[in-house]
C-alpha atoms as a PDB file:
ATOM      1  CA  UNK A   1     146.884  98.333 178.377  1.00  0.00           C
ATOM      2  CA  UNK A   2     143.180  99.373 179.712  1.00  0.00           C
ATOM      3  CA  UNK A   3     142.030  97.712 182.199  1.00  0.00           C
ATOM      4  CA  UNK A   4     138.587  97.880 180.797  1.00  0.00           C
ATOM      5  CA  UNK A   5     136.370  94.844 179.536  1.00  0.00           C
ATOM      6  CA  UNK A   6     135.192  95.238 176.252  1.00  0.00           C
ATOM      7  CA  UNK A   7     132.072  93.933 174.829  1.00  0.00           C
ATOM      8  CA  UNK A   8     131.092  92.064 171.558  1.00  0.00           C
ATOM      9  CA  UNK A   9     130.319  95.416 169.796  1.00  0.00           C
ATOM     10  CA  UNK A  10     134.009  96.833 170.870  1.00  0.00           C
ATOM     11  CA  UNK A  11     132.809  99.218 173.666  1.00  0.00           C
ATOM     12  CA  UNK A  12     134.313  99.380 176.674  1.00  0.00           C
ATOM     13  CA  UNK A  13     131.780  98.077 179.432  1.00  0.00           C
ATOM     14  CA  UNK A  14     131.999  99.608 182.910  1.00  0.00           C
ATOM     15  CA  UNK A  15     132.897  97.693 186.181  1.00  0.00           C
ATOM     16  CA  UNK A  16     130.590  97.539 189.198  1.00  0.00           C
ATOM     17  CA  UNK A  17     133.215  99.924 191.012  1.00  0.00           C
ATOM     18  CA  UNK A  18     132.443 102.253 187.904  1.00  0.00           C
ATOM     19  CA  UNK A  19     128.844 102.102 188.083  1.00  0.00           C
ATOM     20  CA  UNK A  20     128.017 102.417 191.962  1.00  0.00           C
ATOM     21  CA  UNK A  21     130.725 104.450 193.253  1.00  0.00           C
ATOM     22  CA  UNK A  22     131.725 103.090 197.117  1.00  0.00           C
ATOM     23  CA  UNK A  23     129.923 104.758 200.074  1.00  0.00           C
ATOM     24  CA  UNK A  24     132.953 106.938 201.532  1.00  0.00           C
ATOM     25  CA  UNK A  25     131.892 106.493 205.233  1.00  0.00           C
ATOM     26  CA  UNK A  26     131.465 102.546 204.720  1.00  0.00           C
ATOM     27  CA  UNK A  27     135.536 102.844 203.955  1.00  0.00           C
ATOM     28  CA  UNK A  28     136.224 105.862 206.442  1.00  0.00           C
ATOM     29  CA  UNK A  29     139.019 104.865 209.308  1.00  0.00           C
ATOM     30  CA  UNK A  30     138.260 105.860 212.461  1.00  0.00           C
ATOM     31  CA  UNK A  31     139.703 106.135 215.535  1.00  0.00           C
ATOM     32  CA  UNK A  32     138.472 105.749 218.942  1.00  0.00           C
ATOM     33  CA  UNK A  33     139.184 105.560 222.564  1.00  0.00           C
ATOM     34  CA  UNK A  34     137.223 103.201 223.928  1.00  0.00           C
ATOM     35  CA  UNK A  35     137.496 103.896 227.387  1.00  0.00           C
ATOM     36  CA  UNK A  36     135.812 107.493 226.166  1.00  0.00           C
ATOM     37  CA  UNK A  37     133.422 105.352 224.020  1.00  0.00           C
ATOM     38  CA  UNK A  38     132.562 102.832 226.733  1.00  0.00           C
ATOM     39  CA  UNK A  39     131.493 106.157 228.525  1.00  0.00           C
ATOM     40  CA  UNK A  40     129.064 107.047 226.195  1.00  0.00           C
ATOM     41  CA  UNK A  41     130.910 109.640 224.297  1.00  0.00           C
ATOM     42  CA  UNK A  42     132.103 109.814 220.588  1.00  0.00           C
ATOM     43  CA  UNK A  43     135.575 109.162 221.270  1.00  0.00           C
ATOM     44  CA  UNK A  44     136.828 109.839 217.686  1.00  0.00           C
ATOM     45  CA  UNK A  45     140.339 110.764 218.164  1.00  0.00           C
ATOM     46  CA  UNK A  46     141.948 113.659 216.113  1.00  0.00           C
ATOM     47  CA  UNK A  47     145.602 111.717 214.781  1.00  0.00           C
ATOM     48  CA  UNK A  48     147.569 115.093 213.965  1.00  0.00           C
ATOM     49  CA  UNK A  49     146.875 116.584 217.828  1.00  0.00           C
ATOM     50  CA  UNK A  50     145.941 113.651 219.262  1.00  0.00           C
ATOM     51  CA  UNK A  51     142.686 115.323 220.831  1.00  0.00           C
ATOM     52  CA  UNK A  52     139.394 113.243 221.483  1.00  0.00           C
ATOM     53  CA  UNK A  53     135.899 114.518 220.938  1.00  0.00           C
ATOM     54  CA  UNK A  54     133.851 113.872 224.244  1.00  0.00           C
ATOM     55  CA  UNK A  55     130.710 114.587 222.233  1.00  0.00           C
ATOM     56  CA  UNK A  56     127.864 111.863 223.330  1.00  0.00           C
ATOM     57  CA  UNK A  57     127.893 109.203 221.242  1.00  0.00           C
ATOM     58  CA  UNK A  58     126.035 109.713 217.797  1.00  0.00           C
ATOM     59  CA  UNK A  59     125.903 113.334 217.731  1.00  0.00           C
ATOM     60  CA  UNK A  60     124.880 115.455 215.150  1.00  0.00           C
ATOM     61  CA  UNK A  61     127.772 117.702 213.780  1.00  0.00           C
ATOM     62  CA  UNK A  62     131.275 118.325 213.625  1.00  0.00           C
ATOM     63  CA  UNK A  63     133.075 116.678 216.882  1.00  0.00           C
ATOM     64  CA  UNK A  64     134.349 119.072 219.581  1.00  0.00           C
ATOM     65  CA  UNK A  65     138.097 117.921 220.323  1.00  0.00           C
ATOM     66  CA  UNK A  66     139.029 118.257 223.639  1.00  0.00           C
ATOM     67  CA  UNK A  67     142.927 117.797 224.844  1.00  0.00           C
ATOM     68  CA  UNK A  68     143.759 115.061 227.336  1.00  0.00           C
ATOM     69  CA  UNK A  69     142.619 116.662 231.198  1.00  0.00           C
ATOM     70  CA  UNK A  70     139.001 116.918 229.470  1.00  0.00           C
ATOM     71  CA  UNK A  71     139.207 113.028 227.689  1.00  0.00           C
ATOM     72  CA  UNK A  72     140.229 111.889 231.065  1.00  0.00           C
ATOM     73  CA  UNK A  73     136.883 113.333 232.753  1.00  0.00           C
ATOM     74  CA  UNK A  74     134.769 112.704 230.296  1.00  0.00           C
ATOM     75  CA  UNK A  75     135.961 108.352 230.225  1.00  0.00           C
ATOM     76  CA  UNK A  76     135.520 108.685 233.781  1.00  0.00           C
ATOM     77  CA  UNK A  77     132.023 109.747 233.906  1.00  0.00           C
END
């Protein structure tokens, strides 16, 4: 069955989803340690390693991920 509407001339019309395609980094999951964040850094957290980005907050770029001795002195600061 498709899942389109169809209109009085037997077209199929588009849905909103089809016309304005969702803004990937509205929907992007991220996350953050906030004791990192609370310390002005980025914070994103890398899931497979596990390894923050200590980055300041905002930054322009890729992040930089750090292991856990860094993450520690950079929520501390």
């Amino acid at each position: 069955m498709n899942s389109q509407n169809q209109s009085a001339s037997g077209s199929p019309l588009q849905t909103s989803r089809e016309e304005a395609p969702e803004d990937q980094s509205s929907t992007h999951v991220t996350h953050v340690r906030e004791d990192v964040a609370m310390a002005g850094r980025c914070a994103n957290v890398h899931l497979p390693t596990g390894r923050t980005c200590t980055l300041p907050a905002r930054h322009p770029g890729s992040c930089n991920f750090v292991g856990p001795e860094e993450t520690e002195n950079a929520a501390v600061h």
